[in-house]
C-alpha atoms as a PDB file:
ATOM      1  CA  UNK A   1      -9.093   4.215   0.972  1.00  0.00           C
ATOM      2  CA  UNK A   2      -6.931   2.861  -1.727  1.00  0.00           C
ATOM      3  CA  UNK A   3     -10.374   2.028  -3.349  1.00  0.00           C
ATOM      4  CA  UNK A   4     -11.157   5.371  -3.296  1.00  0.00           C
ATOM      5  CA  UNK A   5      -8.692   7.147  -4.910  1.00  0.00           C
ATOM      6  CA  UNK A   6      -8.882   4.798  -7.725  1.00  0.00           C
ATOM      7  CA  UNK A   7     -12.713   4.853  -8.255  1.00  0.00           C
ATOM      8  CA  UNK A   8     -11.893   9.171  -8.665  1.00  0.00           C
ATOM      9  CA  UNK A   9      -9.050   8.397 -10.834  1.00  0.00           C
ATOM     10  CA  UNK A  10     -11.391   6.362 -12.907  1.00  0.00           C
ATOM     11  CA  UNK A  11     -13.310   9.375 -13.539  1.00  0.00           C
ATOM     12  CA  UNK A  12     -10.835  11.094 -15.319  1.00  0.00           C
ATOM     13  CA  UNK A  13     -11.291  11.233 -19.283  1.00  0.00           C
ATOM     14  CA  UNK A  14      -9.031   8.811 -20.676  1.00  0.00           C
ATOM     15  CA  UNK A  15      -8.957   6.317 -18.105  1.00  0.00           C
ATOM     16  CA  UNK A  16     -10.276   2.917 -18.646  1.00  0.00           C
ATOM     17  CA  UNK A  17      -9.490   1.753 -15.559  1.00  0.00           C
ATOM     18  CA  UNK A  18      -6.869   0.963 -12.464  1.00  0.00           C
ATOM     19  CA  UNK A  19      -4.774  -1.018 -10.463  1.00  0.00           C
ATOM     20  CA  UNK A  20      -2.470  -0.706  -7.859  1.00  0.00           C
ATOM     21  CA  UNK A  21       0.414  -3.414  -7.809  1.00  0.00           C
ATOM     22  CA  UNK A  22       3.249  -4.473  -6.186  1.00  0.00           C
ATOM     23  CA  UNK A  23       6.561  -5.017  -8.030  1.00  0.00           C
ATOM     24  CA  UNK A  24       6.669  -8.417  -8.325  1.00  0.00           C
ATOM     25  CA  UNK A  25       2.669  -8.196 -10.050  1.00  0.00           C
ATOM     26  CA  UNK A  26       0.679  -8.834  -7.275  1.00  0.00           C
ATOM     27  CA  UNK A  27      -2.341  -7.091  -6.911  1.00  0.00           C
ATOM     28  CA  UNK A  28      -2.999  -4.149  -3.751  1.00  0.00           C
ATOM     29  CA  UNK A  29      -6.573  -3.161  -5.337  1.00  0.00           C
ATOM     30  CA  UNK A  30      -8.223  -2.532  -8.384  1.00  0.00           C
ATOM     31  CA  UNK A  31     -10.794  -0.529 -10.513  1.00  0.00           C
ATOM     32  CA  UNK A  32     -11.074  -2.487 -13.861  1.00  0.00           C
ATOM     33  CA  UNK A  33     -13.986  -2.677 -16.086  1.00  0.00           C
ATOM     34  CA  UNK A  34     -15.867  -6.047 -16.110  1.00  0.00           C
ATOM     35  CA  UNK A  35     -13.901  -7.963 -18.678  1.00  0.00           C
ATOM     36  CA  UNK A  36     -10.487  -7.254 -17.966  1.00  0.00           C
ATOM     37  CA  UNK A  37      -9.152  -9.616 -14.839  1.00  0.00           C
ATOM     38  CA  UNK A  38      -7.233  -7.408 -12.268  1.00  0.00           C
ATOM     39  CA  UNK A  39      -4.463 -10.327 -11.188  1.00  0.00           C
ATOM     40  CA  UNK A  40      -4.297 -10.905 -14.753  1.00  0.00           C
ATOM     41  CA  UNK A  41      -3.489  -7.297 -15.368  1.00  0.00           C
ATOM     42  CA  UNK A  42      -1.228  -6.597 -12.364  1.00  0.00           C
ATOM     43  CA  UNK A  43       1.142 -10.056 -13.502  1.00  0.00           C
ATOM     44  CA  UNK A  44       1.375  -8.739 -17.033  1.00  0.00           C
ATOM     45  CA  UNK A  45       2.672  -5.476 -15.879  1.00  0.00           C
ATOM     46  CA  UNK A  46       4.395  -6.807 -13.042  1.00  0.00           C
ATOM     47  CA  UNK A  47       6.628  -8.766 -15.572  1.00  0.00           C
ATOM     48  CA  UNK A  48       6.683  -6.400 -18.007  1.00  0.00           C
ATOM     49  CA  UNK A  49       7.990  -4.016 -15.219  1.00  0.00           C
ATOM     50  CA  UNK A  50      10.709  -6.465 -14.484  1.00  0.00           C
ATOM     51  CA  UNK A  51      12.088  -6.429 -17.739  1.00  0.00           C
ATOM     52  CA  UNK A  52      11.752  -2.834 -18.490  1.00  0.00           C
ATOM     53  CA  UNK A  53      14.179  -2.788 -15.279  1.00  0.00           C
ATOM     54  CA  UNK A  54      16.160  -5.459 -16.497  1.00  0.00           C
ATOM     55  CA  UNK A  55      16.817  -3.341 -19.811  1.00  0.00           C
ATOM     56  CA  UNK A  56      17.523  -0.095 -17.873  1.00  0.00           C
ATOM     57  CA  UNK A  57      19.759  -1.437 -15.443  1.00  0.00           C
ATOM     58  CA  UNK A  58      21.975  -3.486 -18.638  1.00  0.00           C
ATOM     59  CA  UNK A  59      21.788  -0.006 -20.314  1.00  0.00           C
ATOM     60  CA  UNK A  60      23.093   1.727 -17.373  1.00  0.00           C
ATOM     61  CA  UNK A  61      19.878   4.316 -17.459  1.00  0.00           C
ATOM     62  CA  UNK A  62      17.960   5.362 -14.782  1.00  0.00           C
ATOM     63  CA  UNK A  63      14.661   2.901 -13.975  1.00  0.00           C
ATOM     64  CA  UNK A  64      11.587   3.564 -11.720  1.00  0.00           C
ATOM     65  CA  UNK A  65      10.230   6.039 -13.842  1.00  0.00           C
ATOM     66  CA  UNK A  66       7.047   5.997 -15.991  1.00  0.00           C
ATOM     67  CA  UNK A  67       6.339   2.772 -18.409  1.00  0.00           C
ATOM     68  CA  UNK A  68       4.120   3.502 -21.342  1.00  0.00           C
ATOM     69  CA  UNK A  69       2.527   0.803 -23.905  1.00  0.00           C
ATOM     70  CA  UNK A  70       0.424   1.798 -26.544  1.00  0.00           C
ATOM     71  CA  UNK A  71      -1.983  -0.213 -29.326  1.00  0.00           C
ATOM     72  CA  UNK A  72      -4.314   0.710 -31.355  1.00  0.00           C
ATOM     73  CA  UNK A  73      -6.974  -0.331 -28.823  1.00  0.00           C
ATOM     74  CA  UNK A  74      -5.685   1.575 -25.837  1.00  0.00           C
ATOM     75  CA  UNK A  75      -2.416   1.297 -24.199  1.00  0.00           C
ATOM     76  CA  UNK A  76      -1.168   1.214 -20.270  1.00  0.00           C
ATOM     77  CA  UNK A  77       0.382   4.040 -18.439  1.00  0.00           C
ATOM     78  CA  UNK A  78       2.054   2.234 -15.096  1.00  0.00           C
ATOM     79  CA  UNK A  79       3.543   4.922 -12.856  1.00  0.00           C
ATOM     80  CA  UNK A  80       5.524   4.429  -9.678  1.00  0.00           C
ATOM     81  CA  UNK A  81       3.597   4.807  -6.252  1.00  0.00           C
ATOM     82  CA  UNK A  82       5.664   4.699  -3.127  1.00  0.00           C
ATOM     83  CA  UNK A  83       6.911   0.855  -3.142  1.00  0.00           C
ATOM     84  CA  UNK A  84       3.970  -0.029  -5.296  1.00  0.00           C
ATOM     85  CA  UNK A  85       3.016   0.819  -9.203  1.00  0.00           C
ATOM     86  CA  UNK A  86      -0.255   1.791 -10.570  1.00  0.00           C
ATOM     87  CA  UNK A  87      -0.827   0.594 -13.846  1.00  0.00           C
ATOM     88  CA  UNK A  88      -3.650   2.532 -15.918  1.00  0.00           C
ATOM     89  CA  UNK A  89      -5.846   1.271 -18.745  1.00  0.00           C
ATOM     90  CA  UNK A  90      -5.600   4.439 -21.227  1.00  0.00           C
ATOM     91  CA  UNK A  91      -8.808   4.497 -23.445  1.00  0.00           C
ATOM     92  CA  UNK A  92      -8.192   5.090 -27.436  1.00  0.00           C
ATOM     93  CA  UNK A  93      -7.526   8.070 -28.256  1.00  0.00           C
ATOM     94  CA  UNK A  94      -6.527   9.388 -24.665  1.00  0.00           C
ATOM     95  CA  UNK A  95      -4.009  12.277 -24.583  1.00  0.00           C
ATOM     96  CA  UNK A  96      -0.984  10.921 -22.577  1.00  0.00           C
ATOM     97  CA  UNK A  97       0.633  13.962 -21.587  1.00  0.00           C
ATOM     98  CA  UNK A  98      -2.593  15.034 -20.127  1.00  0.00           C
ATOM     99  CA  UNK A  99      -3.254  11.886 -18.559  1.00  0.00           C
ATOM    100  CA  UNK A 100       0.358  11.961 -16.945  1.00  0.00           C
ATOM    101  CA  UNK A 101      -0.612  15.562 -15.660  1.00  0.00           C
ATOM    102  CA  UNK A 102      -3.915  14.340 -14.020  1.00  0.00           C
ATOM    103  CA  UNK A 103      -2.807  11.249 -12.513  1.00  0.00           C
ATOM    104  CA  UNK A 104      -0.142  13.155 -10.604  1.00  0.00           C
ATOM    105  CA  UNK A 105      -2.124  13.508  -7.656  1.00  0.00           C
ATOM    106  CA  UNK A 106      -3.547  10.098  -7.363  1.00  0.00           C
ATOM    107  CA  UNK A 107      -0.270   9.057  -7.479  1.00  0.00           C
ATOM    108  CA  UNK A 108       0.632  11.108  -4.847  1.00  0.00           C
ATOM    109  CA  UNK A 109      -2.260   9.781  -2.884  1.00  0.00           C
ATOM    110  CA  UNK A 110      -1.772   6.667  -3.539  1.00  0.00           C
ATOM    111  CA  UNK A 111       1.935   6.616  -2.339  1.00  0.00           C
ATOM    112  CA  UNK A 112       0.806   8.102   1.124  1.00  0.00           C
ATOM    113  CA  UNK A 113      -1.971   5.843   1.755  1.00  0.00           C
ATOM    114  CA  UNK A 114       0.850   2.655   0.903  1.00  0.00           C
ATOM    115  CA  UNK A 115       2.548   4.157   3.399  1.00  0.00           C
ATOM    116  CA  UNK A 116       0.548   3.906   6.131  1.00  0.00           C
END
């Protein structure tokens, strides 16, 4: 099911791919193109996560919410689902506030079907 939702989500225009992950970078499943390595993926963001939380938590902000890296190749949107993330390869060019918009529903389905 998880598979699912992320083959749709790789549909979308922007999106170069997907990957659900846990929070310490392991991967749940994954919709990458061929030469990007999902558990390679999922334990870059898993750290990165880590010390985005690490920064929030020493600035006394709020964490959990939406990570966003960008270069001038692409960039990564990871979003929280449920207990999980879902990190998404963001093509060139990709408009991230549209992206954000369009992935809320995946998100939401991806949270439920963690859940279960």
């Amino acid at each position: 099911m998880i598979d699912e939702i992320l083959i749709k989500l790789n549909r979308v225009r922007g999106v170069g791919g997907a990957v659900v992950l846990t929070t310490d970078g392991q991967v749940v499943a994954g919709v990458l193109r061929q030469e990007v390595d999902d558990a390679r993926l999922a334990a870059a963001v898993g750290t990165l996560l880590g010390h985005a939380q690490h920064l929030a938590s020493t600035l006394r902000l709020a964490g959990g919410g939406p990570l966003h890296v960008q270069g001038e190749l692409g960039g990564i949107l990871a979003l929280p689902v449920g207990k999980a993330w879902l990190a998404i390869v963001i093509d060139p060019g990709a408009n991230l506030a549209l992206l954000q918009l369009e992935a809320r529903p995946f998100t939401e389905q991806l949270a439920a079907a963690i859940a279960l």
